[in-house]
C-alpha atoms as a PDB file:
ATOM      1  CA  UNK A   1     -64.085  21.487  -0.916  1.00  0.00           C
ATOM      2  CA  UNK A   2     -62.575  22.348  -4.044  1.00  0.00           C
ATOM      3  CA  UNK A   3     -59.529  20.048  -5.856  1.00  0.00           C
ATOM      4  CA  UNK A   4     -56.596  22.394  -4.382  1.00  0.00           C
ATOM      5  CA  UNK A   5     -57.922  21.897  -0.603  1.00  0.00           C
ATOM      6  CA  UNK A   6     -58.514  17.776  -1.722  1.00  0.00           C
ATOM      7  CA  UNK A   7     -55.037  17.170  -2.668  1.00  0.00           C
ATOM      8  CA  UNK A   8     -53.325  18.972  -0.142  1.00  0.00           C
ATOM      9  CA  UNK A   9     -55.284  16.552   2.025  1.00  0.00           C
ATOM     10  CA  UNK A  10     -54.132  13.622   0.856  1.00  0.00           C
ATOM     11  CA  UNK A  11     -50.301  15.142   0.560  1.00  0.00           C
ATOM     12  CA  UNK A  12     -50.470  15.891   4.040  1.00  0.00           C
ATOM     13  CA  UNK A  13     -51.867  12.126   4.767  1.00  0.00           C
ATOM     14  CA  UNK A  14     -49.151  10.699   2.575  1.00  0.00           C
ATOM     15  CA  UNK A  15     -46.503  13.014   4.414  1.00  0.00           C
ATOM     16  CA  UNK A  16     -47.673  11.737   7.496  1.00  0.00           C
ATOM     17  CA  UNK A  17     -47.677   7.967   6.677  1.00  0.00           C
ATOM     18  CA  UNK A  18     -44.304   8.557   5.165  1.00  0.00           C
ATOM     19  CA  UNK A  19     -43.187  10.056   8.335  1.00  0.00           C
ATOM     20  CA  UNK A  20     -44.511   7.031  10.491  1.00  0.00           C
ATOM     21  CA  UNK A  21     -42.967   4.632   8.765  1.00  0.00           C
ATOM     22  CA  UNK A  22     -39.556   6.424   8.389  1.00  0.00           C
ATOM     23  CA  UNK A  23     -39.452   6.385  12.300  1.00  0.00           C
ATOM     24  CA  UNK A  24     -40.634   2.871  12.633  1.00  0.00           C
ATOM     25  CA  UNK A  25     -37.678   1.614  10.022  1.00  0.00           C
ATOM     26  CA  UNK A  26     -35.079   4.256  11.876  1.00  0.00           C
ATOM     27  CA  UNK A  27     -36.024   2.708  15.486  1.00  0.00           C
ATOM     28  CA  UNK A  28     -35.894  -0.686  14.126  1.00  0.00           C
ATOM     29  CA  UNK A  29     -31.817   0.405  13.308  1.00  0.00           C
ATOM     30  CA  UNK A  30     -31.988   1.368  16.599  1.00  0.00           C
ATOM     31  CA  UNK A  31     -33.413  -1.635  17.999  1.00  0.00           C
ATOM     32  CA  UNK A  32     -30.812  -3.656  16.015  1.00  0.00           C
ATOM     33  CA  UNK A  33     -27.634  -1.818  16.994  1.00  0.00           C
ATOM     34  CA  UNK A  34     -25.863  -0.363  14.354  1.00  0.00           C
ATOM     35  CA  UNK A  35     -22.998  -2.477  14.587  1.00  0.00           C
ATOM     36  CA  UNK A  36     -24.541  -4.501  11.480  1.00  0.00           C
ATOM     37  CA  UNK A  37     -25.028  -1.245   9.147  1.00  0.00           C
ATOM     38  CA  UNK A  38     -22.838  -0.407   6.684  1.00  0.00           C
ATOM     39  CA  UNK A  39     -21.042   3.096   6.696  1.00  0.00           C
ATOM     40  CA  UNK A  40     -23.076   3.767   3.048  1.00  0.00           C
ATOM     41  CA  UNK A  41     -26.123   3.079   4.840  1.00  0.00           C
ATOM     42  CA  UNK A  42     -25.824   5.540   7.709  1.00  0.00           C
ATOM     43  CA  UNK A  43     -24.232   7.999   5.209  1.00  0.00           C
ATOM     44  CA  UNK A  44     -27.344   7.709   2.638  1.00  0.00           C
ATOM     45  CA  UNK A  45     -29.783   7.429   5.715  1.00  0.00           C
ATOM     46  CA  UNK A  46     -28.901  10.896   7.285  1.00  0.00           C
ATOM     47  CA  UNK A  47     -28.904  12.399   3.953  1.00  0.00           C
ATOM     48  CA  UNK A  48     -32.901  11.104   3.542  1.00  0.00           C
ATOM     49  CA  UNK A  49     -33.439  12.248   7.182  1.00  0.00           C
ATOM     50  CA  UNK A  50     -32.469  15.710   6.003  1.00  0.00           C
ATOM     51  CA  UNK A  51     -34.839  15.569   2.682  1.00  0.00           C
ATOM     52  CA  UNK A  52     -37.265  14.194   4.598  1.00  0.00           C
ATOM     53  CA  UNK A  53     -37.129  17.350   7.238  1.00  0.00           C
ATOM     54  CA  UNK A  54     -37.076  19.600   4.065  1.00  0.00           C
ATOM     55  CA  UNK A  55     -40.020  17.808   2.178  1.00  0.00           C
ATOM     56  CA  UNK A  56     -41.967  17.534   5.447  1.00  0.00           C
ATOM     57  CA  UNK A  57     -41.459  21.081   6.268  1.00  0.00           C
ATOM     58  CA  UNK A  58     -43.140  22.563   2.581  1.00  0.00           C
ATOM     59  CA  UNK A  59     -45.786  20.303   3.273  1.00  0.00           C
ATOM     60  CA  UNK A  60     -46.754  21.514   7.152  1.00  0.00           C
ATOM     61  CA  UNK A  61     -46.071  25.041   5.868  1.00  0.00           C
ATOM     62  CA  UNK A  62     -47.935  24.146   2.984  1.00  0.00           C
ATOM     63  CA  UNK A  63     -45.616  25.768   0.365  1.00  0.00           C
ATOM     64  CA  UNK A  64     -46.752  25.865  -3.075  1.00  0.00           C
ATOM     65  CA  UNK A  65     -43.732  24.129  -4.036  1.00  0.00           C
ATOM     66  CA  UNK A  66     -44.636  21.012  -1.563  1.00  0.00           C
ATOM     67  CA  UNK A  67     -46.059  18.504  -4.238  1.00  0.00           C
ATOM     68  CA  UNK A  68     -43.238  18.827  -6.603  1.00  0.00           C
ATOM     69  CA  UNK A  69     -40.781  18.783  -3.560  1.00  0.00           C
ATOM     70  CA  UNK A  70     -42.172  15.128  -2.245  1.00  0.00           C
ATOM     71  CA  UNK A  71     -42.519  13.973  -6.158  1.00  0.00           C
ATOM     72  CA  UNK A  72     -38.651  14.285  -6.906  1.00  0.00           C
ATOM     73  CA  UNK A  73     -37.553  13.838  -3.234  1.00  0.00           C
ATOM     74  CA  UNK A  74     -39.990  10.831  -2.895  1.00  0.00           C
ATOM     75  CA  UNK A  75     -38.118   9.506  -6.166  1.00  0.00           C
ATOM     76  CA  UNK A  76     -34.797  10.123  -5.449  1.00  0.00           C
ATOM     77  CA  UNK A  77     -35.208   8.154  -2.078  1.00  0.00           C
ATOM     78  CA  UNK A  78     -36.928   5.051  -3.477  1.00  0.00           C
ATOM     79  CA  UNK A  79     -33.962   5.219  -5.856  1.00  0.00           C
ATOM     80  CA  UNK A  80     -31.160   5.680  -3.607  1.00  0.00           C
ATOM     81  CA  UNK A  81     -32.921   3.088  -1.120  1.00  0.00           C
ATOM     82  CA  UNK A  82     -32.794   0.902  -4.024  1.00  0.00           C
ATOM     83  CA  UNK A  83     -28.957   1.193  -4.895  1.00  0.00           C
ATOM     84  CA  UNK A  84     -28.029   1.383  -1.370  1.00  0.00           C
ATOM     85  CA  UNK A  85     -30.171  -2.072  -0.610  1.00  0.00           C
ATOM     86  CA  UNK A  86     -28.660  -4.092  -3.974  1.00  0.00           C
ATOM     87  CA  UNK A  87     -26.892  -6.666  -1.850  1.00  0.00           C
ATOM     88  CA  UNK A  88     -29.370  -7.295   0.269  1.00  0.00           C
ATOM     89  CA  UNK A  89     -32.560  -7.498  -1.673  1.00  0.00           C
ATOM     90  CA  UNK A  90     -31.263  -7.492  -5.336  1.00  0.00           C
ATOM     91  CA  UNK A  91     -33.497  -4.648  -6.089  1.00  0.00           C
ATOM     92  CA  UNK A  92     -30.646  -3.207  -8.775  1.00  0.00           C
ATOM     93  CA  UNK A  93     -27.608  -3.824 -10.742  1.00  0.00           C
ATOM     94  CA  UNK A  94     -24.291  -4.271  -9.746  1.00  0.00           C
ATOM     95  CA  UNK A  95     -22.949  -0.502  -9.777  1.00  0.00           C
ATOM     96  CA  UNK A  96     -20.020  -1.328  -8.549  1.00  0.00           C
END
């Protein structure tokens, strides 16, 4: 197995974790009722459900452009989660 075939391996294990857990956290809102989530949250989670289609899409078509696709939609998520999730977690500064 050469280096090519190895780490489109693990990006399609890492896609697939990343998928897993995205539907756990989503049916957890679910579970909850989303009478508790704020308008920013649903707005920022339905644009990271449609990244998330797009990333996960490269990846099961395995596109050459899939790893950098997941790198800077990977990053922009963890930041945007982070931003969105300030008053709840304190991950971030005040941007308001």
């Amino acid at each position: 197995m050469d280096t090519l075939d190895r780490s489109r391996g693990a990006l399609g294990v890492t896609s697939i974790a990343f998928a897993v857990g995205f539907a756990i956290h989503n049916a957890d809102h679910v579970r909850r009722g989303f009478d508790e989530v704020r308008d920013g949250v649903i707005a920022g989670g339905t644009l990271v459900a449609m990244m998330a289609a797009v990333m996960l899409t490269l990846v099961v078509l395995r596109h050459r452009a899939a790893p950098a696709a997941c790198a800077v939609i990977g990053a922009t998520i963890a930041v945007g989660v982070s931003i969105l999730r300030r008053n709840d977690y304190s991950l971030a500064i005040d941007w308001a």
